[in-house]
C-alpha atoms as a PDB file:
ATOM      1  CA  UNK A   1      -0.535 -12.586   0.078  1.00  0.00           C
ATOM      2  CA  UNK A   2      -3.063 -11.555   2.801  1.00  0.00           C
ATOM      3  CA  UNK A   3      -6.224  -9.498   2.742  1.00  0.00           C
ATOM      4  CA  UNK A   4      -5.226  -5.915   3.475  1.00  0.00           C
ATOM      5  CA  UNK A   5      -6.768  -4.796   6.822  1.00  0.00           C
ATOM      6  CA  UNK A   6      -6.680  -1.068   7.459  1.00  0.00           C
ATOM      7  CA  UNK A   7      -6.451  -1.396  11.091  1.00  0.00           C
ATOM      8  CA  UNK A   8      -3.224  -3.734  10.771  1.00  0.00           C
ATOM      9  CA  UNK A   9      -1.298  -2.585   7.378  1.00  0.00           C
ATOM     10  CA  UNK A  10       0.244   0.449   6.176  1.00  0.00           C
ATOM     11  CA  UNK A  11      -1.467   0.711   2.602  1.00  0.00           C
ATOM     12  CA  UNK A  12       1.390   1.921   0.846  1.00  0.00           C
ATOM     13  CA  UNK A  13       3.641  -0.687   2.497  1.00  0.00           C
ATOM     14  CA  UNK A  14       0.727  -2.801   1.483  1.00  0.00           C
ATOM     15  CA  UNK A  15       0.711  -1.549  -2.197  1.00  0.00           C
ATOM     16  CA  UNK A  16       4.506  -1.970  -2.271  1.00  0.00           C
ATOM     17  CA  UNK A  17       4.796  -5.638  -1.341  1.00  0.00           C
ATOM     18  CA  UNK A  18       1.818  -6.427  -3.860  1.00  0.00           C
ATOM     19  CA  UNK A  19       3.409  -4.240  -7.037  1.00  0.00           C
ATOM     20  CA  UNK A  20       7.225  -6.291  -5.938  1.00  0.00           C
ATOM     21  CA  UNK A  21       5.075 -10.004  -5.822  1.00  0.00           C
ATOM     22  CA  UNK A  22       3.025  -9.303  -8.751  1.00  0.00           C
ATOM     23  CA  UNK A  23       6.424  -8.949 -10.879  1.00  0.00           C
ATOM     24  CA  UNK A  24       7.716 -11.521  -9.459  1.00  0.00           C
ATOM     25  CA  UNK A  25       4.862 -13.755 -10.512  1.00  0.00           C
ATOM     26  CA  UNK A  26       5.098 -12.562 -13.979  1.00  0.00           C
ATOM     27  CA  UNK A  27       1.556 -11.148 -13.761  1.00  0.00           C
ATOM     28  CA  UNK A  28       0.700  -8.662 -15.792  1.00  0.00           C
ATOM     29  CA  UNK A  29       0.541  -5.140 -15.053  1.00  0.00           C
ATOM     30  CA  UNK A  30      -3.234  -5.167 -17.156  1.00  0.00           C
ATOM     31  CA  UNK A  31      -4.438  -8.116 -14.712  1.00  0.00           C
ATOM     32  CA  UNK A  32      -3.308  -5.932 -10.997  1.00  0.00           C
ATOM     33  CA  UNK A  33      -6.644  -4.286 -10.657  1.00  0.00           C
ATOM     34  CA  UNK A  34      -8.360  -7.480 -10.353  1.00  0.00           C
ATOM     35  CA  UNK A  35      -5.669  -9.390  -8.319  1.00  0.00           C
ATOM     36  CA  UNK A  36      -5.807  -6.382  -5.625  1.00  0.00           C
ATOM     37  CA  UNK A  37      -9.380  -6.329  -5.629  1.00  0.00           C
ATOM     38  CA  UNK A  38      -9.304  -9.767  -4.795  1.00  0.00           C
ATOM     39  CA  UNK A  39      -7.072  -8.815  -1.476  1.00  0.00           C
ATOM     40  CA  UNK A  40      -9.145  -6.166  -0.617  1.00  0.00           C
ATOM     41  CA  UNK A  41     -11.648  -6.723   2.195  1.00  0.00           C
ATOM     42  CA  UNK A  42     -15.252  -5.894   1.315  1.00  0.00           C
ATOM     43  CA  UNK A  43     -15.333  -2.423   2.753  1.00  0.00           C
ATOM     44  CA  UNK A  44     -11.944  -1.484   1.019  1.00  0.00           C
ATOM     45  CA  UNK A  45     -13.433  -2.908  -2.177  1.00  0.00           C
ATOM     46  CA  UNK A  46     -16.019  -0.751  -1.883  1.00  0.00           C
ATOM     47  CA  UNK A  47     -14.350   2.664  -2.536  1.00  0.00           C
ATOM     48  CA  UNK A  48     -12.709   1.488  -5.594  1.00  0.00           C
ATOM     49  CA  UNK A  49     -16.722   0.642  -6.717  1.00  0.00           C
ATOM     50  CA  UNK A  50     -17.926   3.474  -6.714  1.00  0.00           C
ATOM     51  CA  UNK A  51     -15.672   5.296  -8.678  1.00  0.00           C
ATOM     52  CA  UNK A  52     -15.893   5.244 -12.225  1.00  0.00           C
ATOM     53  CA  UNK A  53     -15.680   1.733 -13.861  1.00  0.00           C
ATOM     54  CA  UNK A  54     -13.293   3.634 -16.818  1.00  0.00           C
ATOM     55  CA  UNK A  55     -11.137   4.788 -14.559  1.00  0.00           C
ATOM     56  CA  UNK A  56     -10.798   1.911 -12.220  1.00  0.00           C
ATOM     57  CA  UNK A  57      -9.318  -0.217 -15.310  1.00  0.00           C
ATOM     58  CA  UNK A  58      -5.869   0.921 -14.767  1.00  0.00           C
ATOM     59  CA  UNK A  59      -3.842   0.377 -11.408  1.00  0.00           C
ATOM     60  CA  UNK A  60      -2.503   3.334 -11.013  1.00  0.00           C
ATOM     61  CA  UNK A  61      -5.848   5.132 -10.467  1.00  0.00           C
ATOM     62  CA  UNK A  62      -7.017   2.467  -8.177  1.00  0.00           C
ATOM     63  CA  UNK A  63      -3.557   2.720  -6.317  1.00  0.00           C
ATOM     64  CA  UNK A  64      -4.160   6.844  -5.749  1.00  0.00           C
ATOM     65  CA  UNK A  65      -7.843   5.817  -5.129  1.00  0.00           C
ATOM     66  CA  UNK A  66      -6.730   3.530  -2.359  1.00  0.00           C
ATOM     67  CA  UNK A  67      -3.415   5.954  -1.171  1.00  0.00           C
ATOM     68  CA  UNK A  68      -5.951   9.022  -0.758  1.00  0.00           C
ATOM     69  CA  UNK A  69      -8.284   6.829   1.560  1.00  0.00           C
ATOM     70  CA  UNK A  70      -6.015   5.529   3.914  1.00  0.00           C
ATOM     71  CA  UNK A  71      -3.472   8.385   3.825  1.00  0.00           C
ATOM     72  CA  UNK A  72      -2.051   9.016   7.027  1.00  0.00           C
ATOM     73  CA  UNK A  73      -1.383  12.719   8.242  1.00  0.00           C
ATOM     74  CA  UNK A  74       2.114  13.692   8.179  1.00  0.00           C
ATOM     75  CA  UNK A  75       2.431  13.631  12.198  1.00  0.00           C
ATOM     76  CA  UNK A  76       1.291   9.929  11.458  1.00  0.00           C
ATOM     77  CA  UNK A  77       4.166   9.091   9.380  1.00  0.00           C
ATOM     78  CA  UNK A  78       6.611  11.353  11.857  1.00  0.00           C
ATOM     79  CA  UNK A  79       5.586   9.186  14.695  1.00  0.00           C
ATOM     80  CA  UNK A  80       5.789   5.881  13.042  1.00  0.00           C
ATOM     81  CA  UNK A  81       9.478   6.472  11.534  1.00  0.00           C
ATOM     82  CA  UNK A  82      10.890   7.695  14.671  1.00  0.00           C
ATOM     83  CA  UNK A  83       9.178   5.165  16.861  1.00  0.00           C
ATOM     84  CA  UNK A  84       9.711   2.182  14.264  1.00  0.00           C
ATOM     85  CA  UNK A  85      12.206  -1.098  15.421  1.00  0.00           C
ATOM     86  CA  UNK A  86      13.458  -3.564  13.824  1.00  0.00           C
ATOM     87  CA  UNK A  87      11.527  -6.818  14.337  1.00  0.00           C
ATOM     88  CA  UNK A  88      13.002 -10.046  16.173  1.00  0.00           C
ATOM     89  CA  UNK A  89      14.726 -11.873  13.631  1.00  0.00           C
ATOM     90  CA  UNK A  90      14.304  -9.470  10.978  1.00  0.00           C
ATOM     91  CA  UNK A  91      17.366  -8.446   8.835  1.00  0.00           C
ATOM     92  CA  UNK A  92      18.849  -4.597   9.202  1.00  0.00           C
ATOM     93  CA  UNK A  93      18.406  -4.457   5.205  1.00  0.00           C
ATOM     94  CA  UNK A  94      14.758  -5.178   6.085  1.00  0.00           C
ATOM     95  CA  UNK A  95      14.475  -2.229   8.586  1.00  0.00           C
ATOM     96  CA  UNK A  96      16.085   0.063   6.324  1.00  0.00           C
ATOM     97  CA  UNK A  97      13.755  -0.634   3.499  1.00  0.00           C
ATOM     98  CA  UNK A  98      11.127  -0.236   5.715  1.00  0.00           C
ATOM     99  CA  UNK A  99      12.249   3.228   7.409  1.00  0.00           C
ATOM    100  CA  UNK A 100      12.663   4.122   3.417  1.00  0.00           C
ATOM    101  CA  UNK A 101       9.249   3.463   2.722  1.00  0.00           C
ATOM    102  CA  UNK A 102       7.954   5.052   5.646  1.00  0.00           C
ATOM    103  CA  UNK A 103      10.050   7.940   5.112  1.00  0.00           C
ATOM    104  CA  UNK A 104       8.859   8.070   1.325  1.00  0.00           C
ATOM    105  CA  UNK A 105       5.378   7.956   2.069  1.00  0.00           C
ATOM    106  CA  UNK A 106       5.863  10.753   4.966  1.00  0.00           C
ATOM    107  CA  UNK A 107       7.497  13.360   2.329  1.00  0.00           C
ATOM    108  CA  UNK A 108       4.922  12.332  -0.296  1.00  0.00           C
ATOM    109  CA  UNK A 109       1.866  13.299   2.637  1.00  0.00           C
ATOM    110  CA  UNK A 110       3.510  16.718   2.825  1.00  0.00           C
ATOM    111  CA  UNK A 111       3.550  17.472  -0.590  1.00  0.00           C
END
């Protein structure tokens, strides 16, 4: 998997793909916090250093650490599932699952 780059990725697209290839791999769920760390550039891995080490142990807090960051505004998420296309070559199941997350993430922002 690549580095996540905020300017490029969607982080929860980005947390999405790694959670779906970590099962795959068989890693375990104990060992994520380290393996995303390791995809993080060094200014991502920053926030997740400063918080507390207790709480950075489990994935799920680094994953709402991370989320909170990079969250988009709801406009954000508006604009990008209205204006998204399907790639060249891509597959319609892949734009749908793509829209979905998109559309996920956009209702989660307004909550």
């Amino acid at each position: 998997m690549q580095k996540f780059d905020a300017q490029m990725t969607d982080i929860s697209l980005y947390l999405t793909l790694f959670e779906r290839q970590a099962r795959a791999a068989g890693i375990e769920e104990d060992e994520w916090v380290s393996q995303i760390i390791s995809l993080l550039l060094f200014e991502s891995a920053q926030i997740i250093i400063k918080e507390p080490e207790e709480q950075m142990r489990e994935y799920v807090n680094v994953k709402q650490v991370l989320l909170d960051r990079f969250k988009m505004k709801p406009e954000t998420f508006r604009l990008k599932f209205t204006q998204h296309q399907r790639r060249s070559g891509a597959l319609w199941k892949e734009l749908v699952l793509e829209l979905r997350i998109t559309l996920r993430a956009g209702l989660m922002a307004w909550i």
